[in-house]
C-alpha atoms as a PDB file:
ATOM      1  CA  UNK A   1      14.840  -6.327  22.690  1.00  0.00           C
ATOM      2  CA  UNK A   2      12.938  -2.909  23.632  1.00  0.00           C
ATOM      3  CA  UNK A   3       9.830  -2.492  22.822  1.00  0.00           C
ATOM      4  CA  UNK A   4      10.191   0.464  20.610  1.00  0.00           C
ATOM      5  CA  UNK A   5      12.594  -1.699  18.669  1.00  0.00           C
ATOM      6  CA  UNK A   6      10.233  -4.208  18.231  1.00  0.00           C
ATOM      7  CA  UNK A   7       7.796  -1.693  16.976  1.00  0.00           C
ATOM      8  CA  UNK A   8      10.439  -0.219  14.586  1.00  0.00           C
ATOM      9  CA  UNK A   9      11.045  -3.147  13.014  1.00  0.00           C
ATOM     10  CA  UNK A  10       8.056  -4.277  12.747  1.00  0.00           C
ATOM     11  CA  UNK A  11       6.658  -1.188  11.379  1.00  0.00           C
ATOM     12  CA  UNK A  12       9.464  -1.405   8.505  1.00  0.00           C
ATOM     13  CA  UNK A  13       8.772  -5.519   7.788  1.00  0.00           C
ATOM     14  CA  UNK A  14       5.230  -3.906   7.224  1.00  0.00           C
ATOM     15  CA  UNK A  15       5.861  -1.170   4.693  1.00  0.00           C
ATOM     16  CA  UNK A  16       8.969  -3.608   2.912  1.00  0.00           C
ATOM     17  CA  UNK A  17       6.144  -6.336   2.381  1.00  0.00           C
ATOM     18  CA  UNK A  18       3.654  -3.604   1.023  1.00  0.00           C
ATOM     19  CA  UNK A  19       5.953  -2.543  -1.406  1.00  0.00           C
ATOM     20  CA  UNK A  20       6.211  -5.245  -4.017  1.00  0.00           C
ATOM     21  CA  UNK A  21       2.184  -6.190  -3.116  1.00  0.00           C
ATOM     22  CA  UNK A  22       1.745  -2.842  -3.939  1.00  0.00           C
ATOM     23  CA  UNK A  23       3.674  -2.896  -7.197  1.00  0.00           C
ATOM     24  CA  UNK A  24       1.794  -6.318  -8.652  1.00  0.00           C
ATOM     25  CA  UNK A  25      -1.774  -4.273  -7.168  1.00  0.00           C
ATOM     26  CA  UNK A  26      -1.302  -1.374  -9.603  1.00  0.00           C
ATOM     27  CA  UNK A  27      -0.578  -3.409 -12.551  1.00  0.00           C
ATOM     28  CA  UNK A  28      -3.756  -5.227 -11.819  1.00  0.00           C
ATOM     29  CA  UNK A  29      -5.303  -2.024 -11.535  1.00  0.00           C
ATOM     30  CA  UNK A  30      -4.164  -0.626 -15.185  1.00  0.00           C
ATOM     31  CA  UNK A  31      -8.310  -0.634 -16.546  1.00  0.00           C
ATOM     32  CA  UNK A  32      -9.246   1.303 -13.139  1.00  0.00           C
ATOM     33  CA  UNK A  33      -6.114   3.843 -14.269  1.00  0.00           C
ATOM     34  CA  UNK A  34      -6.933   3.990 -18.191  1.00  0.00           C
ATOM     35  CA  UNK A  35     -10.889   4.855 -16.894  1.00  0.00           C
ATOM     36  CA  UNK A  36      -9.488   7.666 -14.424  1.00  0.00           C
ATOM     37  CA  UNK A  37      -7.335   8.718 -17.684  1.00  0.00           C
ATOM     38  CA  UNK A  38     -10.235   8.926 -20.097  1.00  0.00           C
ATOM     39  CA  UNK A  39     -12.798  10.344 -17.979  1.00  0.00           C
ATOM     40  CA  UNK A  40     -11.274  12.953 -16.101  1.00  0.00           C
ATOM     41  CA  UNK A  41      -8.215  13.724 -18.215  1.00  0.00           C
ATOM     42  CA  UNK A  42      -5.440  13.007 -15.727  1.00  0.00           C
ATOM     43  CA  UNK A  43      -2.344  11.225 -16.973  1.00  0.00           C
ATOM     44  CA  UNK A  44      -2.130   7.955 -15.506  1.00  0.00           C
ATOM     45  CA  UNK A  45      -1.078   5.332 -18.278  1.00  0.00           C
ATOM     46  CA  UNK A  46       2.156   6.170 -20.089  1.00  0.00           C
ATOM     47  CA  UNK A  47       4.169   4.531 -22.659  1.00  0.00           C
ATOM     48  CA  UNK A  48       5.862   2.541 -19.659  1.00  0.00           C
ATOM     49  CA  UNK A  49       2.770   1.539 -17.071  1.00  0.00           C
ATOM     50  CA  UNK A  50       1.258   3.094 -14.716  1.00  0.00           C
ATOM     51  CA  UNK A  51       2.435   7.042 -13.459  1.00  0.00           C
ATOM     52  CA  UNK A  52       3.999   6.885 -10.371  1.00  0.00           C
ATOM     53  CA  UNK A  53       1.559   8.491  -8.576  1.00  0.00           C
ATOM     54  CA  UNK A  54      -0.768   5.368  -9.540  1.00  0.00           C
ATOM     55  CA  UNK A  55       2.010   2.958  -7.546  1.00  0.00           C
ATOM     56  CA  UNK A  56       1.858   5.745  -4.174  1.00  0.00           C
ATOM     57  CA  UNK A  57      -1.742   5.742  -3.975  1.00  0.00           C
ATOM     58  CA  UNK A  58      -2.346   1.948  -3.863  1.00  0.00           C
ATOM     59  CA  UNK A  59       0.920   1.537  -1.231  1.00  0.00           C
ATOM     60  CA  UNK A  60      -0.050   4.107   0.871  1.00  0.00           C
ATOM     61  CA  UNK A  61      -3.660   2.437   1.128  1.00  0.00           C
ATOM     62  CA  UNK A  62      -2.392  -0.641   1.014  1.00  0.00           C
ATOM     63  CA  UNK A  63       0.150   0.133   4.323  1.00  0.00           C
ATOM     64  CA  UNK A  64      -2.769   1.928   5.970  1.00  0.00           C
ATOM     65  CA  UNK A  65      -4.778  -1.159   5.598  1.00  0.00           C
ATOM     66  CA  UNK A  66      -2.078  -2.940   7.011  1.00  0.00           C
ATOM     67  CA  UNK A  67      -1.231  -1.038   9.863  1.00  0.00           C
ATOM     68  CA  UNK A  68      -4.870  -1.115  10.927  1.00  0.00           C
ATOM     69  CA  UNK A  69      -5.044  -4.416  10.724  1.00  0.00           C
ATOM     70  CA  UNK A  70      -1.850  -5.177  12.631  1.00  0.00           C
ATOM     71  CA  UNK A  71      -2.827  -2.777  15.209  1.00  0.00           C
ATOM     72  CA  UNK A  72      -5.935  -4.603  15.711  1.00  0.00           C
ATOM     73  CA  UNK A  73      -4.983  -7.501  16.082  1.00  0.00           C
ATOM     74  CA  UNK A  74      -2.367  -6.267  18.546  1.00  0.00           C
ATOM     75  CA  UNK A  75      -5.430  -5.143  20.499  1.00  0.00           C
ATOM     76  CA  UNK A  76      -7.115  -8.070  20.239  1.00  0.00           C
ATOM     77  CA  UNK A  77      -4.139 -10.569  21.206  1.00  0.00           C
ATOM     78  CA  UNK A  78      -3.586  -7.913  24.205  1.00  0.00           C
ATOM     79  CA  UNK A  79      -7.410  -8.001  25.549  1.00  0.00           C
ATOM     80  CA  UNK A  80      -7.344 -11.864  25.952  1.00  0.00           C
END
């Protein structure tokens, strides 16, 4: 398989893992939302959970961290 392939799919096995991490990480996170929500007034708990913006943030850190941690140990395995 090419290499750019390999990278693909791994790349997508990374963000498809993320997402349901990232789901059961912003539930967890509903007192850090409700604090955001009382303090500086923007509208982050509904009726129905967490805004959606709530569930982007923490998957988009949560893929960065990820990534950078993939990619480092990418380095690593390379450098021995």
């Amino acid at each position: 398989m090419p290499r750019y392939l390999r990278y693909f799919f791994g790349g997508l096995a990374v963000l498809i893992i993320c997402m349901p991490i990232a789901f059961i990480g912003t539930i967890l996170l509903i007192p850090l939302w409700s604090w955001i929500e009382k303090t500086y007034g923007i509208e982050s708990i509904g009726h129905s959970g967490p805004s959606d913006w709530c569930f982007y943030s923490v998957y988009a850190l949560l893929s960065l961290f990820a990534f950078i941690c993939v990619y480092l140990r990418l380095g690593r395995a390379k450098a021995i």
